[in-house]
PDB file of N, CA and C in Angstrom:
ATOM      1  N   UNK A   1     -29.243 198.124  55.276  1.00  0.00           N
ATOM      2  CA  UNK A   1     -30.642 198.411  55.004  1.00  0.00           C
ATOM      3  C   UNK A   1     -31.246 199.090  56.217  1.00  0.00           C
ATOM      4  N   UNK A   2     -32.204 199.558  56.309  1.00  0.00           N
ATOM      5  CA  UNK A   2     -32.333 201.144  56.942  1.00  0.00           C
ATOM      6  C   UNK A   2     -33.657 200.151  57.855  1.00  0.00           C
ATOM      7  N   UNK A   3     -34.168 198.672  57.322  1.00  0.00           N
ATOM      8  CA  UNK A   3     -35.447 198.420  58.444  1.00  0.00           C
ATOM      9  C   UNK A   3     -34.614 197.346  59.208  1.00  0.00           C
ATOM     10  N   UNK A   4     -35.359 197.180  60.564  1.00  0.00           N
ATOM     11  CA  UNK A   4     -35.239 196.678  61.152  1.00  0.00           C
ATOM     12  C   UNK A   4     -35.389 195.058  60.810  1.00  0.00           C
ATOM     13  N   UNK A   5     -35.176 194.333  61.912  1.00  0.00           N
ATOM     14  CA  UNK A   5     -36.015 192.900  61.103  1.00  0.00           C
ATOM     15  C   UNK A   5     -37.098 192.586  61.708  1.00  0.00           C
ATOM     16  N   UNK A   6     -37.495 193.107  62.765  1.00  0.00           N
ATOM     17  CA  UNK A   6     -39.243 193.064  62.263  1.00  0.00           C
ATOM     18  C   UNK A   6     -39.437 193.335  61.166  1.00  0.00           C
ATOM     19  N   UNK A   7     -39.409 194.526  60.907  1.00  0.00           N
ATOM     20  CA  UNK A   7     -40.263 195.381  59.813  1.00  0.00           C
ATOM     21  C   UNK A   7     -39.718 194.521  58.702  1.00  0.00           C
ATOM     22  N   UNK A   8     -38.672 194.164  58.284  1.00  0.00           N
ATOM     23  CA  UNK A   8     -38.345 192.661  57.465  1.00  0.00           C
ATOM     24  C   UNK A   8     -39.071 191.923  56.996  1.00  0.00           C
ATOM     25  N   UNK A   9     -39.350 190.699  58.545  1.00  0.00           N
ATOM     26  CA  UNK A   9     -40.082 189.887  58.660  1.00  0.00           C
ATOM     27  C   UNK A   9     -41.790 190.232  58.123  1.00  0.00           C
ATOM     28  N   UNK A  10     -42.183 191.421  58.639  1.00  0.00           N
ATOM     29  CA  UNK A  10     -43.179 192.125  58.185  1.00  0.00           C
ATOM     30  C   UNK A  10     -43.347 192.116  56.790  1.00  0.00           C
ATOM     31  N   UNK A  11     -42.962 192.716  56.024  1.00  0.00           N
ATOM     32  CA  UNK A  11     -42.928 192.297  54.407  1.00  0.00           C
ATOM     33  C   UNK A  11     -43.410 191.080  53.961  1.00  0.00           C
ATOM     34  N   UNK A  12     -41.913 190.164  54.749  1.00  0.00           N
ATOM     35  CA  UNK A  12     -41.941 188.874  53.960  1.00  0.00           C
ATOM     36  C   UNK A  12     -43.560 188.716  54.406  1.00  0.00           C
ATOM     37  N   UNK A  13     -44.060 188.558  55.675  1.00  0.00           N
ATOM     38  CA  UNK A  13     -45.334 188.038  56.078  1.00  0.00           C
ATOM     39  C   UNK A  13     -46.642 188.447  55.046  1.00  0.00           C
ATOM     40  N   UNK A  14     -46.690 190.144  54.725  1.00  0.00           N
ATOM     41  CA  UNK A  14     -47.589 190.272  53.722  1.00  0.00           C
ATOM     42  C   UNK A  14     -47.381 189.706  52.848  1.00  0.00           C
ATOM     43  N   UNK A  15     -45.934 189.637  51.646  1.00  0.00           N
ATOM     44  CA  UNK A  15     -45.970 188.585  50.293  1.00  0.00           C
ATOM     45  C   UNK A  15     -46.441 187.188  50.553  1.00  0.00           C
ATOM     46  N   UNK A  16     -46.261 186.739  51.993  1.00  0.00           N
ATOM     47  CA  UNK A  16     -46.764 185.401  51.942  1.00  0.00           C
ATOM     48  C   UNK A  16     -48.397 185.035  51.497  1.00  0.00           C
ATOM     49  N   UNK A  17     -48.845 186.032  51.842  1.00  0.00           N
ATOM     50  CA  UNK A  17     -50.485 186.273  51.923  1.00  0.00           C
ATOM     51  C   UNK A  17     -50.680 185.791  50.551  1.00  0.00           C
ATOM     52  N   UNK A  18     -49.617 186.329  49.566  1.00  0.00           N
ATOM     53  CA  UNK A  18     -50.351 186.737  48.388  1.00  0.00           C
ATOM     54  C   UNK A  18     -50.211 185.077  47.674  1.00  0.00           C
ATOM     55  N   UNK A  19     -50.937 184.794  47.056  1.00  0.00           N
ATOM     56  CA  UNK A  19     -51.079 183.812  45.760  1.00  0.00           C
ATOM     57  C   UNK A  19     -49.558 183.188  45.684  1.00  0.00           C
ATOM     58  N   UNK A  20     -49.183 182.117  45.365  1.00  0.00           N
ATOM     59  CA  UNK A  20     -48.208 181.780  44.390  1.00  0.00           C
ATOM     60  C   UNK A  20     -47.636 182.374  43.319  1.00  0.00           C
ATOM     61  N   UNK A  21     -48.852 182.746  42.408  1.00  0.00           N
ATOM     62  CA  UNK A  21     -48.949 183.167  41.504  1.00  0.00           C
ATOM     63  C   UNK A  21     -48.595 184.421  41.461  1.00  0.00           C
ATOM     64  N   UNK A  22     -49.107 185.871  42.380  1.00  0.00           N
ATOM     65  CA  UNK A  22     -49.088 186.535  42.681  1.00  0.00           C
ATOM     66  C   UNK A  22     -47.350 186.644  42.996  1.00  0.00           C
ATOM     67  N   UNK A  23     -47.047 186.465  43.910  1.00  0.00           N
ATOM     68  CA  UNK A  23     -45.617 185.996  44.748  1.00  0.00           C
ATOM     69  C   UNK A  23     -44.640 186.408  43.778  1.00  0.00           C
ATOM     70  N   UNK A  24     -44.847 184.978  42.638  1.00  0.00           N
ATOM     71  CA  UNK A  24     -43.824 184.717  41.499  1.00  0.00           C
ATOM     72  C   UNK A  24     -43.705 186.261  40.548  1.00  0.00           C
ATOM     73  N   UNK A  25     -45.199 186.724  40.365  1.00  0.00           N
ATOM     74  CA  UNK A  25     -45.289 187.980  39.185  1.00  0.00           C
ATOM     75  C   UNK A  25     -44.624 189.136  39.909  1.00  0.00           C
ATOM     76  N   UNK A  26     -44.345 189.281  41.593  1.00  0.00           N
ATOM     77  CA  UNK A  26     -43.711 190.525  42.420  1.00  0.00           C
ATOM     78  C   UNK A  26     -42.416 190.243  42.372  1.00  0.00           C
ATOM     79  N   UNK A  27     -42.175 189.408  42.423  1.00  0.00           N
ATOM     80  CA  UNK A  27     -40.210 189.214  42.750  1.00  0.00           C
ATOM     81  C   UNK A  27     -39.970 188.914  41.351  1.00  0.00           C
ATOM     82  N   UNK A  28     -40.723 189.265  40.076  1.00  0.00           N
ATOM     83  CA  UNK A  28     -40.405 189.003  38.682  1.00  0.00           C
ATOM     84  C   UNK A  28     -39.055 189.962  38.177  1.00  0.00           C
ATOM     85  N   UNK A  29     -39.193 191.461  39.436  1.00  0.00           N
ATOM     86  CA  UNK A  29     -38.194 192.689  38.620  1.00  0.00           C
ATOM     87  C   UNK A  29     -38.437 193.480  39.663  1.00  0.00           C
ATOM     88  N   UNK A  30     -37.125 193.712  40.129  1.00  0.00           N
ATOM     89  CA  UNK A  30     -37.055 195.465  41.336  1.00  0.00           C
ATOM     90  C   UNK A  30     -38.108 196.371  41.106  1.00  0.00           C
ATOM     91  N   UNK A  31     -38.808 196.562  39.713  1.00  0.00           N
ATOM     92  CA  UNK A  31     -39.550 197.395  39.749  1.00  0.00           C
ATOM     93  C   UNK A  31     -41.115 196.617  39.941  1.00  0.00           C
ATOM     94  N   UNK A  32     -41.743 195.176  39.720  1.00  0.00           N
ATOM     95  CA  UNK A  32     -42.932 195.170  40.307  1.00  0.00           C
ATOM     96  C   UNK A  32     -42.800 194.874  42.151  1.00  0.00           C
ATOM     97  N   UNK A  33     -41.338 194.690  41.976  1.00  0.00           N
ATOM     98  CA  UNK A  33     -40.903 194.324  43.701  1.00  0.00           C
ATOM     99  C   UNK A  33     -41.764 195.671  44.017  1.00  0.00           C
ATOM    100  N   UNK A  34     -41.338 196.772  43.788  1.00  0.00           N
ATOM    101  CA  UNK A  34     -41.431 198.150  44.370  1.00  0.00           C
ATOM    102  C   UNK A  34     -42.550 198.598  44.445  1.00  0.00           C
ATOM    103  N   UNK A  35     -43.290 198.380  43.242  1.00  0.00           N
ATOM    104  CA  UNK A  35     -45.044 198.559  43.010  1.00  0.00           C
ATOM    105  C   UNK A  35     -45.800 198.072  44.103  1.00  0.00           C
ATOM    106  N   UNK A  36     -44.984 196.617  44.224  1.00  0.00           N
ATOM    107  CA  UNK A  36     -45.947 195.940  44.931  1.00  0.00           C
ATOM    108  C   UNK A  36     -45.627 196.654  46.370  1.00  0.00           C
ATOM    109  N   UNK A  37     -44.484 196.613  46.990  1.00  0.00           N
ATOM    110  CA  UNK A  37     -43.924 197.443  48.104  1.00  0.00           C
ATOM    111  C   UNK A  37     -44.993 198.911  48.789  1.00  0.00           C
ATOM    112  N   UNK A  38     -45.190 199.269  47.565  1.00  0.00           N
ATOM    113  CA  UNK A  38     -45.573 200.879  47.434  1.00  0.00           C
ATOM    114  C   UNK A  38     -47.185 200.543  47.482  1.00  0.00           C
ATOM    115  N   UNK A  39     -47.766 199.537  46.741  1.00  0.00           N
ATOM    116  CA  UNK A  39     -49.575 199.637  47.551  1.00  0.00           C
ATOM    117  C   UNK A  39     -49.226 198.562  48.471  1.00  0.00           C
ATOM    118  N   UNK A  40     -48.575 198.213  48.940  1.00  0.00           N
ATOM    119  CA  UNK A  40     -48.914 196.944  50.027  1.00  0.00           C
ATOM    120  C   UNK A  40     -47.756 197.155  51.832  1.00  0.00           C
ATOM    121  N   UNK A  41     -46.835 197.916  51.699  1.00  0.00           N
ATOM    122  CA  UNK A  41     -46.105 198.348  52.356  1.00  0.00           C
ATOM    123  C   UNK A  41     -45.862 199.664  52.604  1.00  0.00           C
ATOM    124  N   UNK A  42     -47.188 200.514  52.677  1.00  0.00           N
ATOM    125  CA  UNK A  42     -47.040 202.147  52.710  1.00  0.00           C
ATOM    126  C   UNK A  42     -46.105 202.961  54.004  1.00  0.00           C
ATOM    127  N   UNK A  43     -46.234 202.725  55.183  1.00  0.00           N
ATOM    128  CA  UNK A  43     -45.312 202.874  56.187  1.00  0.00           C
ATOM    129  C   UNK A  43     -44.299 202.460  55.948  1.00  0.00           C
ATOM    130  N   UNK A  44     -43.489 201.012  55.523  1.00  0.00           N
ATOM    131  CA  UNK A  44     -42.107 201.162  55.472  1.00  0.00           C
ATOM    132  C   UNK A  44     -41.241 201.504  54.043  1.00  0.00           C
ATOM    133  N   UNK A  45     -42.474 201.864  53.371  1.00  0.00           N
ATOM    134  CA  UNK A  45     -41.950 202.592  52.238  1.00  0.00           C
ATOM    135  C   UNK A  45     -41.754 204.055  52.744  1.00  0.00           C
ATOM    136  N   UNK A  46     -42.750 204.327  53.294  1.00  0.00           N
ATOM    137  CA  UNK A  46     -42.289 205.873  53.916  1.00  0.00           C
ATOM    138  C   UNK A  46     -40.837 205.783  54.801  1.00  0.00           C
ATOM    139  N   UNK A  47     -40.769 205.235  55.441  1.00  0.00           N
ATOM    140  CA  UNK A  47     -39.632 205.058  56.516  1.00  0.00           C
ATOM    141  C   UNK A  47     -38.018 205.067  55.336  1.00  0.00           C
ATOM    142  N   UNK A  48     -38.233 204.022  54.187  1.00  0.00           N
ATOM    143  CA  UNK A  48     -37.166 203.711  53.515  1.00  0.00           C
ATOM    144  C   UNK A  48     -37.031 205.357  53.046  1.00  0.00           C
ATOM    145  N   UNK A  49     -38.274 205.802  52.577  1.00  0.00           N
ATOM    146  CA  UNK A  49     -38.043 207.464  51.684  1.00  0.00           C
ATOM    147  C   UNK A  49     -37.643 208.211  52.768  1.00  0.00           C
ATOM    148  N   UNK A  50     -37.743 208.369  53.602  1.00  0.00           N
ATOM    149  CA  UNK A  50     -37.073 209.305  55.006  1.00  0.00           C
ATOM    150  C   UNK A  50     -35.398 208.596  55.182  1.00  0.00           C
ATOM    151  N   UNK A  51     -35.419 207.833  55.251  1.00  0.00           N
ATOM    152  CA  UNK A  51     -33.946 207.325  55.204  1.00  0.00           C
ATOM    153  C   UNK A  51     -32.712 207.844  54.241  1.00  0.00           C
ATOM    154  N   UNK A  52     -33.212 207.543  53.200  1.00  0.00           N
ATOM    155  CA  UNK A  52     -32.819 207.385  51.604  1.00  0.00           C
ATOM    156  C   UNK A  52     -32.788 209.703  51.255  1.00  0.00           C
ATOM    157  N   UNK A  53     -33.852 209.679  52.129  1.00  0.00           N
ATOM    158  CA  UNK A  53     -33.641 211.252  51.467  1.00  0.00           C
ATOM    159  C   UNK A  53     -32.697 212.318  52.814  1.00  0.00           C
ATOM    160  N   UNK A  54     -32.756 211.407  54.101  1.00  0.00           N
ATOM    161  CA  UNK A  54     -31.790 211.980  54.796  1.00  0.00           C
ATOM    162  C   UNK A  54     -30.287 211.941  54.647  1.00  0.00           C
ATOM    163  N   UNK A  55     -30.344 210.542  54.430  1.00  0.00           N
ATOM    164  CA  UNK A  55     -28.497 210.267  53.863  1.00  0.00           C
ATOM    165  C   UNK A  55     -27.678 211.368  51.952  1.00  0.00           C
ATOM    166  N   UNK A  56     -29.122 211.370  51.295  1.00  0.00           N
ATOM    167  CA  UNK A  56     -28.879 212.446  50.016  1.00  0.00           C
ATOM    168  C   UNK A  56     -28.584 214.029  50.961  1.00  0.00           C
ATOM    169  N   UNK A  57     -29.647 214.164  51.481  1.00  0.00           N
ATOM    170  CA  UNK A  57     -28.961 215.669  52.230  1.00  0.00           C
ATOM    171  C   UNK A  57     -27.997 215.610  53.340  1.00  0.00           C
ATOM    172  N   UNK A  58     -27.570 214.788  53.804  1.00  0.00           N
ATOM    173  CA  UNK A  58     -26.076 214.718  54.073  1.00  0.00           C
ATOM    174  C   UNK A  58     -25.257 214.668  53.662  1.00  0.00           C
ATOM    175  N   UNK A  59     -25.078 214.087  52.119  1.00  0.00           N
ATOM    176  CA  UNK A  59     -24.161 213.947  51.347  1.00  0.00           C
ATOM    177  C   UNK A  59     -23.804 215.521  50.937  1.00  0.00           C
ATOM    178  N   UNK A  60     -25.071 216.157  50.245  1.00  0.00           N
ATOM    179  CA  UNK A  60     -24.981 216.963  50.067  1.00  0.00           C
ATOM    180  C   UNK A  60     -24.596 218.139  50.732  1.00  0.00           C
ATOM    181  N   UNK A  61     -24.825 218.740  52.040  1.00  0.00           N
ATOM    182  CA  UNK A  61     -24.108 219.306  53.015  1.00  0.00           C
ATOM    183  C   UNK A  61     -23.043 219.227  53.024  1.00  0.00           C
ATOM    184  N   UNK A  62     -22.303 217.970  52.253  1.00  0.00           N
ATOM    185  CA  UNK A  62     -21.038 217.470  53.276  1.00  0.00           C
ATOM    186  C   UNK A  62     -21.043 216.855  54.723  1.00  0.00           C
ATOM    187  N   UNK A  63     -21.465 216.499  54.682  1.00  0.00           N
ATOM    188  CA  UNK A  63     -21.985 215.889  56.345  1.00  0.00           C
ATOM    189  C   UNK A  63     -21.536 214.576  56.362  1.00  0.00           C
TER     190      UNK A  63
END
């Protein structure tokens, strides 16, 4: 995985914030995981998309 474990720990720390309730409805499916990721984790969502799209154009190069 492309973060560090701060930036890890970071995550987990915002989901903690959230509700129980809340919590349970984000880790329901990869995709509200991601939703939630995407308004609540905007920097290391950027970081993961810089990662994720450098290793595709390496592949692609051949690299």
């Amino acid at each position: 995985m492309a973060l560090t474990p701060e930036e890890e720990e970071q995550v987990r720390q915002l989901l903690s914030r959230e509700s129980a309730q809340k919590q349970k409805a984000v880790r329901a499916s990869k995709e509200s995981l991601l939703a939630w990721l995407k308004e609540n984790a905007g920097p290391i969502i950027l970081k993961l998309t810089e990662v994720a799209l450098k290793i595709l154009i390496d592949r692609l190069l051949g690299r």
